[in-house]
Protein backbone atom coordinates (compact mmCIF):
# COMPACT_ATOMS: atom_id res chain seq x y z
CA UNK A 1 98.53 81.92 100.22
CA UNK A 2 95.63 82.25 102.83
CA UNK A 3 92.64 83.25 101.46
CA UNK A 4 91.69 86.71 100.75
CA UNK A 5 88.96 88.52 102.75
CA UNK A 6 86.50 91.50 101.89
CA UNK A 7 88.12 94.86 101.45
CA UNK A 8 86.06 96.19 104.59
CA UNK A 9 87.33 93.03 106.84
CA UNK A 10 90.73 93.61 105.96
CA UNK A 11 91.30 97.28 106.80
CA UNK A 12 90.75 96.44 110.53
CA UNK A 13 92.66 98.09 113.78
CA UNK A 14 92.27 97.86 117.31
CA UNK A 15 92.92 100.25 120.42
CA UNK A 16 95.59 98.80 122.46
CA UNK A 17 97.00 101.16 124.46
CA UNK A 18 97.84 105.30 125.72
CA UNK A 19 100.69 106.90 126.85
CA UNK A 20 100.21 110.14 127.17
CA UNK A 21 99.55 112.37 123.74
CA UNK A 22 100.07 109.16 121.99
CA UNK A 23 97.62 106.45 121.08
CA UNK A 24 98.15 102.98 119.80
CA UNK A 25 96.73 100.84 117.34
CA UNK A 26 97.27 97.38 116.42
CA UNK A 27 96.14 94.63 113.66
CA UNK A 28 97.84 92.30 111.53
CA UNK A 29 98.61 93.08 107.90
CA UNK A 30 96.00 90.98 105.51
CA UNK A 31 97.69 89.10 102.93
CA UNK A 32 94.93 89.22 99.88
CA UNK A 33 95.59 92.82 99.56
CA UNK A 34 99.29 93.08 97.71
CA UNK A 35 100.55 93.80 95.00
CA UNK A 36 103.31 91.04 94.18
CA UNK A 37 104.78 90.04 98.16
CA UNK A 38 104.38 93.85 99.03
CA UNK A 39 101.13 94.96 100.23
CA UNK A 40 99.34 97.71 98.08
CA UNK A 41 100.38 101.29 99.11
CA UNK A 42 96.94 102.65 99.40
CA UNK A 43 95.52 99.30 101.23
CA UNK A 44 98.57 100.00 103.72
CA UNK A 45 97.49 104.27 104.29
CA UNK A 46 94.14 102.72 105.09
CA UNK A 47 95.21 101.16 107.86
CA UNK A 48 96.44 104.03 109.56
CA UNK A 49 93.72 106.34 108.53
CA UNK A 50 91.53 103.97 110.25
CA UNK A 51 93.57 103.96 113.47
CA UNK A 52 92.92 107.86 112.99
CA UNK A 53 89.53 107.64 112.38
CA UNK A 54 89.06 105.96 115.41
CA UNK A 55 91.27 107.95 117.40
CA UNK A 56 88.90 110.55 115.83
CA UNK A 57 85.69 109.50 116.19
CA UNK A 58 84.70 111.17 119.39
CA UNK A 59 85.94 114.10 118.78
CA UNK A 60 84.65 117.75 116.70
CA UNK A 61 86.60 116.80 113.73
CA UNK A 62 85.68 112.99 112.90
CA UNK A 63 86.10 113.51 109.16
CA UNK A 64 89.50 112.96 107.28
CA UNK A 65 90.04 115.93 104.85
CA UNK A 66 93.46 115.26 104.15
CA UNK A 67 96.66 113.18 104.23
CA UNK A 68 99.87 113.03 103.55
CA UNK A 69 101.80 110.32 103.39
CA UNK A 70 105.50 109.14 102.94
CA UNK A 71 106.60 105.29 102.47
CA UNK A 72 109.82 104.81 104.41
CA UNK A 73 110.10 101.09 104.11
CA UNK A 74 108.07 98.73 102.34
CA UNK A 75 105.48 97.27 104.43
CA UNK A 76 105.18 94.09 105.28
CA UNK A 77 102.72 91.06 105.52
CA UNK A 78 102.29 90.55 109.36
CA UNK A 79 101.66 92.46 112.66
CA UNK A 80 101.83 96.48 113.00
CA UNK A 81 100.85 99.08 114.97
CA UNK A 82 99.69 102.97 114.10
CA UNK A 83 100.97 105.93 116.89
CA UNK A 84 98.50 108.51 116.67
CA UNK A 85 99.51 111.93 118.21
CA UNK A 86 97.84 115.11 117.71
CA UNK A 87 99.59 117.87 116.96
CA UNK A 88 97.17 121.03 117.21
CA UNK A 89 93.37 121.44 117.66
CA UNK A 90 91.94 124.56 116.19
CA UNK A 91 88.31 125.82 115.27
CA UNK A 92 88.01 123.93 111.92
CA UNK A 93 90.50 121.68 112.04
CA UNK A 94 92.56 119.23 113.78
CA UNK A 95 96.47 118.07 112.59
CA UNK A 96 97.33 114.62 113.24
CA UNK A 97 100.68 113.23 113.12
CA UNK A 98 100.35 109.00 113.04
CA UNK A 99 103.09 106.23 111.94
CA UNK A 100 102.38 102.85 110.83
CA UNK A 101 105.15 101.23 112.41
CA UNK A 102 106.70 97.36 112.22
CA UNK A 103 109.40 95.61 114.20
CA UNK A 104 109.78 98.66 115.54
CA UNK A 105 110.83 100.22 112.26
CA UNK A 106 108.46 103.71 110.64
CA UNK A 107 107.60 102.13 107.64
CA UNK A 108 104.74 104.87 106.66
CA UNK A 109 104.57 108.41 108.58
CA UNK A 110 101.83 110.73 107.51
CA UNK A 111 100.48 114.07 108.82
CA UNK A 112 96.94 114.12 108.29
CA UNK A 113 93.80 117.20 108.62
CA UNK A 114 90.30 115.62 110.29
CA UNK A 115 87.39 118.62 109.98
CA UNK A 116 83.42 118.18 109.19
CA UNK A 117 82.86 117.50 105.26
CA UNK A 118 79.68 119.16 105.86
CA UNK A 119 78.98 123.30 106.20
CA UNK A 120 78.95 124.46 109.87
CA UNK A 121 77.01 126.94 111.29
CA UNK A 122 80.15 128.41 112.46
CA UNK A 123 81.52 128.86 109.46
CA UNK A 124 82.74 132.19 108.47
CA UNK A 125 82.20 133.75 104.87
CA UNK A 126 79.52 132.48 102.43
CA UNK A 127 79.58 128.68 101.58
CA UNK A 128 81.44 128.28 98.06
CA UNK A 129 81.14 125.28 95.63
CA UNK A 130 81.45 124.30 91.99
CA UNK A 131 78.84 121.69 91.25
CA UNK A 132 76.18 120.94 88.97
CA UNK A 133 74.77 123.21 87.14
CA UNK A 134 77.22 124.94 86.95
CA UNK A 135 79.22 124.98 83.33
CA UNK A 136 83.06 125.48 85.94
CA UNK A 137 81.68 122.13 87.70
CA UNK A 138 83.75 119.09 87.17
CA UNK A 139 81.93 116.59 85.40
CA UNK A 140 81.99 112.41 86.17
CA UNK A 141 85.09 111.53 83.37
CA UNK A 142 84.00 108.02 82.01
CA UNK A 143 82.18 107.69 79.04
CA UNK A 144 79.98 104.71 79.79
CA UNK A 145 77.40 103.82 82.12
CA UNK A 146 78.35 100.77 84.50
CA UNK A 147 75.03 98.80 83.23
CA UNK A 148 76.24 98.81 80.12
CA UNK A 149 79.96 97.28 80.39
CA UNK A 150 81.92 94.38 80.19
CA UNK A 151 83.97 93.27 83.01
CA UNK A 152 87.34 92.33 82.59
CA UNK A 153 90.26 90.77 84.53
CA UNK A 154 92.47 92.88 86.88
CA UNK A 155 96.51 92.69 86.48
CA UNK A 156 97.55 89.14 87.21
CA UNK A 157 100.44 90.77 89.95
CA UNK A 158 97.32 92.18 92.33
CA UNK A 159 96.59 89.40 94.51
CA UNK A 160 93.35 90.97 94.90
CA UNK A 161 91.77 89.93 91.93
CA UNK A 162 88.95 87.06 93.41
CA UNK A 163 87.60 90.12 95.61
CA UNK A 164 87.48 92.77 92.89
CA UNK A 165 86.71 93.69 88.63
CA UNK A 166 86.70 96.08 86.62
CA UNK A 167 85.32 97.52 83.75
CA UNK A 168 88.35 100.25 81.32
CA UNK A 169 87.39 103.31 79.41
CA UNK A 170 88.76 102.49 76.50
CA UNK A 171 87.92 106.26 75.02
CA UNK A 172 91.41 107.03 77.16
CA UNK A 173 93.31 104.03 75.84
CA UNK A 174 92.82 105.64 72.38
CA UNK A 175 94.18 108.93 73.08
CA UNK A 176 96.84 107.35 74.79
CA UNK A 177 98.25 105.81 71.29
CA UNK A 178 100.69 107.28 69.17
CA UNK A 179 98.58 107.98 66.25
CA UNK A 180 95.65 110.09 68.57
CA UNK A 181 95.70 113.57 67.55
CA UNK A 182 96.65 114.59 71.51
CA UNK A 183 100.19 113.42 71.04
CA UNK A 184 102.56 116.27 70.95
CA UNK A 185 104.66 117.80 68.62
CA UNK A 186 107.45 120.66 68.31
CA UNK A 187 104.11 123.41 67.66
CA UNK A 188 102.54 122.43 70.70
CA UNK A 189 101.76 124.41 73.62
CA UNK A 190 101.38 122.25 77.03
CA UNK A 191 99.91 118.39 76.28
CA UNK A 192 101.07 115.38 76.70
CA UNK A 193 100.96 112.82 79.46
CA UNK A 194 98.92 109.86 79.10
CA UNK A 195 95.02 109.35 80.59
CA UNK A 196 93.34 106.18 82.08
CA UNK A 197 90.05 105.56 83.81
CA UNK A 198 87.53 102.22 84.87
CA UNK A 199 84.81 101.84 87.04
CA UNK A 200 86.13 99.43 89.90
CA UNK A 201 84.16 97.10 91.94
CA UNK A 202 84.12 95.40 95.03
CA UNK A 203 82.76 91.68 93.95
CA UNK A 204 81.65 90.58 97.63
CA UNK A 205 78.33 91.24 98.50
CA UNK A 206 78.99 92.08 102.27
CA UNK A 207 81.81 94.26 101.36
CA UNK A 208 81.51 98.28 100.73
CA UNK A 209 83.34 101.78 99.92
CA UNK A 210 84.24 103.37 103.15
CA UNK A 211 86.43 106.29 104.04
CA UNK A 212 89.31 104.07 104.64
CA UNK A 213 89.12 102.14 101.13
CA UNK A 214 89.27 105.63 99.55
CA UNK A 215 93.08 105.65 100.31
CA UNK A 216 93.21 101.82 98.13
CA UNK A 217 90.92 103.28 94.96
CA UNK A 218 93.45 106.47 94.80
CA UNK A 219 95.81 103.84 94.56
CA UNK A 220 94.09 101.36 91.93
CA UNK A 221 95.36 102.79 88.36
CA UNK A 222 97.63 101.87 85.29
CA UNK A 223 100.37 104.58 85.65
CA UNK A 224 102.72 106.18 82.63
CA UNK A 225 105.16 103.25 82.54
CA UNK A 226 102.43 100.86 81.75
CA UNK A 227 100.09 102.99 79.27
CA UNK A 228 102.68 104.19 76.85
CA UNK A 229 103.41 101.78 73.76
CA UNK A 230 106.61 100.00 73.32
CA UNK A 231 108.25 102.32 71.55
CA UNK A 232 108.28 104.41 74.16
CA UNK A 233 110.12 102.10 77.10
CA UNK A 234 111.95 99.60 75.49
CA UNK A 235 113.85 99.15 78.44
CA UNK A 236 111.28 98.52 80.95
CA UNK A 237 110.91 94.75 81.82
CA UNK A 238 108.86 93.12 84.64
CA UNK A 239 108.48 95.68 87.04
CA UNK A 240 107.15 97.32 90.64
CA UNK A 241 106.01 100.80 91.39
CA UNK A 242 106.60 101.45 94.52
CA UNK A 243 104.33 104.62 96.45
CA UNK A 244 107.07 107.04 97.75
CA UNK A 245 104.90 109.89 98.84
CA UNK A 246 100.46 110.00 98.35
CA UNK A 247 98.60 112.66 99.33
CA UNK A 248 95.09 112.06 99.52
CA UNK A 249 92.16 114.47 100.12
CA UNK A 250 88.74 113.73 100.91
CA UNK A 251 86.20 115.58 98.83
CA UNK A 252 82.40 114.36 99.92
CA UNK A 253 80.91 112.14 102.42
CA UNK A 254 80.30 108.93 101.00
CA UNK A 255 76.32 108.29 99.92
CA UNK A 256 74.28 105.95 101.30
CA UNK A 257 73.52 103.08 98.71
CA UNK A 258 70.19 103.84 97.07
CA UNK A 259 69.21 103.81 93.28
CA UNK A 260 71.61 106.62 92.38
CA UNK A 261 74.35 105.24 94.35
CA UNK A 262 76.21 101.92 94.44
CA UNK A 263 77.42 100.41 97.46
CA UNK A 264 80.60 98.31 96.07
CA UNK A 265 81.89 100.17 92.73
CA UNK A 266 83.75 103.32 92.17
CA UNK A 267 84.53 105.75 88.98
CA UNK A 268 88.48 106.13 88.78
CA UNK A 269 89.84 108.63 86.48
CA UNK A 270 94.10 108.80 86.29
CA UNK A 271 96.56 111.00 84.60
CA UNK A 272 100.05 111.64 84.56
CA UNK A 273 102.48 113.78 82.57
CA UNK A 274 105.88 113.27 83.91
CA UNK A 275 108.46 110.77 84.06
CA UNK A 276 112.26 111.09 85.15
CA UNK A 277 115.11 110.26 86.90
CA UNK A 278 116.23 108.59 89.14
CA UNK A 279 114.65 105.33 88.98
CA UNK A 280 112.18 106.55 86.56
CA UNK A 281 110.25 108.63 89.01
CA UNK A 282 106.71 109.41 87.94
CA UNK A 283 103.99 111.36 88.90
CA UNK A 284 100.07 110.52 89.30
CA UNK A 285 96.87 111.95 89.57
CA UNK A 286 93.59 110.66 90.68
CA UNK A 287 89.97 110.94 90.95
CA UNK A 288 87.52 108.57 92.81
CA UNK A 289 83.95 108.98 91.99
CA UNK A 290 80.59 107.45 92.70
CA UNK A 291 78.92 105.21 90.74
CA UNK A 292 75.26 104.85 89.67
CA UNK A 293 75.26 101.12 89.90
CA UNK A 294 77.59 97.87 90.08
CA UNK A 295 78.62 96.59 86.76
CA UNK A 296 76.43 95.24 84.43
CA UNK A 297 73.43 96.06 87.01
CA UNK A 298 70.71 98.93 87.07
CA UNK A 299 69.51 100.92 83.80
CA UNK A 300 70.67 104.40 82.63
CA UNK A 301 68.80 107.20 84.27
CA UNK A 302 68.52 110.81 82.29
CA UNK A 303 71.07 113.05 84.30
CA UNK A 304 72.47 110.62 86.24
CA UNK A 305 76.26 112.21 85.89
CA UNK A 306 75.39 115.32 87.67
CA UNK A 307 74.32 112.72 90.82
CA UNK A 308 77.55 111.68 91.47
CA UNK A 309 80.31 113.23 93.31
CA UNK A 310 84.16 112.98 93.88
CA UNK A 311 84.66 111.35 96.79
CA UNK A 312 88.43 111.71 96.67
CA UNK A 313 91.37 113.07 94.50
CA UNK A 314 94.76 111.98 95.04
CA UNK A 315 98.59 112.98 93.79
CA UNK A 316 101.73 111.02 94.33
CA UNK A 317 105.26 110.14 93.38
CA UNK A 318 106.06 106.58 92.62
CA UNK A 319 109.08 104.35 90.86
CA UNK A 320 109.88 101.79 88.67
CA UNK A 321 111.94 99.22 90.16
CA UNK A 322 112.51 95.36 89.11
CA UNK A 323 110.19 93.17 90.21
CA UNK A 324 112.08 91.04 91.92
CA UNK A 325 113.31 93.95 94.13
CA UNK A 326 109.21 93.49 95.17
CA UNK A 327 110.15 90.08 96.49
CA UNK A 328 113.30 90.95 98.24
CA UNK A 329 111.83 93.18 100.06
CA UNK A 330 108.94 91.45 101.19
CA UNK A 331 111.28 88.72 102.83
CA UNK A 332 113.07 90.85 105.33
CA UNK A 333 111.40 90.98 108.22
């Protein structure tokens, strides 16, 4: 395996060419960023947002608000390219059609919304948010501050794990168990689902949270078919959980670094409540946050929660399939 290289290094495109509407990216797949043979689903969606970001960049609407995304085909360690087309340019906002493409086969097409994520003076109406102070705002979900955790390894399958650590909340892991008074009964009105959240960090110094890496942290969680106990999937043996559709919006601009804000680690908060056929089709939700610090760094400042912001909140569909399916995959190119 070649070795891996800093999150920021690896989500790298290049302009090569126009025809027309169309623009065309190209880079080369990085292999320190998968998940088994496959690359990670997220890791892949920042490639192309990049290529749109770029393709962007010049323009009134630089800023990714939104993105929807649907996996075709697994993709693949080696070369791609991203198409980027736009589809309409209004006042606010610009729609973006792009596909990550390889061997000239779509393996991820997403439709994506690039704005300002900052008020305009052209705005219309008043200017309408839910933060701190007030009691509606959403609130940073982990319990503990960064300074004052313990590492601990990542899942032995991510082939990410001498570039990355992380630290679980394990407040969620016990109302995740069978005995926590949140389980559900045949009195109960809504519930259920299982919760899971970590603060995640980027172990290089030289690397950093960009726009593009929020598309990998909405994609860095334990899901349902790994939180609940035994009891509840017997059946499930070594497996892969393949991204079939993410959609990813963008919440805040991403901080500077500076004593309130770290430059490598993020808050994640996950939940799901569903999970079905076929193929044991689940659903996910997700929350990137800032963080105050990198782990086991910094001291604990007196309102430091209501500094933070979500930088991103995700959804998505994904399935459990064999492992080795991962690996099969992988090998046709």
């Amino acid at each position: 395996m070649a070795p891996s290289i800093p999150l920021i290094q690896a989500i790298n495109v290049a302009y090569s060419s126009s025809n027309g509407n169309e623009i065309v990216y190209k880079g080369i797949v990085s292999e320190g960023w998968a998940v088994g043979r496959v690359p990670n689903g997220g890791f892949s969606l920042g490639l192309l947002l990049e290529a749109c970001i770029q393709c962007q960049s010049s323009t009134k609407h630089p800023d990714p608000i939104n993105v929807t995304a649907h996996y075709l085909q697994a993709v693949q360690i080696a070369e791609f390219e991203v198409r980027v087309r736009t589809l309409k340019i209004g006042r606010g906002f610009s729609n973006i059609l792009a596909d990550l493409i390889q061997k000239d086969r779509t393996k991820i097409t997403a439709h994506l919304v690039f704005g300002v994520l900052a008020p305009l003076p052209t705005d219309l109406g008043p200017r309408l948010t839910i933060s701190p102070p007030s009691p509606y705002a959403r609130r940073h979900p982990l319990h503990i501050h960064p300074s004052n955790v313990t590492p601990e390894p990542i899942r032995s399958a991510w082939g990410f794990s001498d570039l990355t650590r992380w630290a679980p909340d394990h407040t969620y892991a016990q109302r995740n168990s069978l005995d926590s008074p949140t389980r559900t009964d045949g009195a109960t009105v809504g519930g259920g689902g299982v919760e899971w959240a970590a603060w995640f960090e980027l172990t290089k110094e030289n690397d950093a949270i960009t726009t593009p890496a929020l598309c990998f942290f909405s994609d860095i969680f334990l899901n349902i078919p790994s939180l609940l106990p035994k009891s509840e999937r017997e059946e499930l043996g070594t497996s892969w959980f393949p991204t079939i559709v993410l959609n990813i919006e963008f919440r805040f601009p991403i901080p500077r670094p500076s004593l309130d804000h770290a430059s490598r680690t993020v808050g994640l908060y996950s939940s799901g409540h569903f999970m079905n056929d076929p193929q044991g089709r689940h659903n996910q939700y997700t929350e990137v946050w800032t963080a105050p610090c990198n782990l086991g760094e910094g001291t604990i400042v007196d309102g430091w929660r209501d500094k933070q912001v979500c930088l991103a909140t995700s959804t998505q569909m994904a399935l459990v399939i064999p492992m080795e399916i991962n690996y099969q995959r992988a090998a046709k190119l």
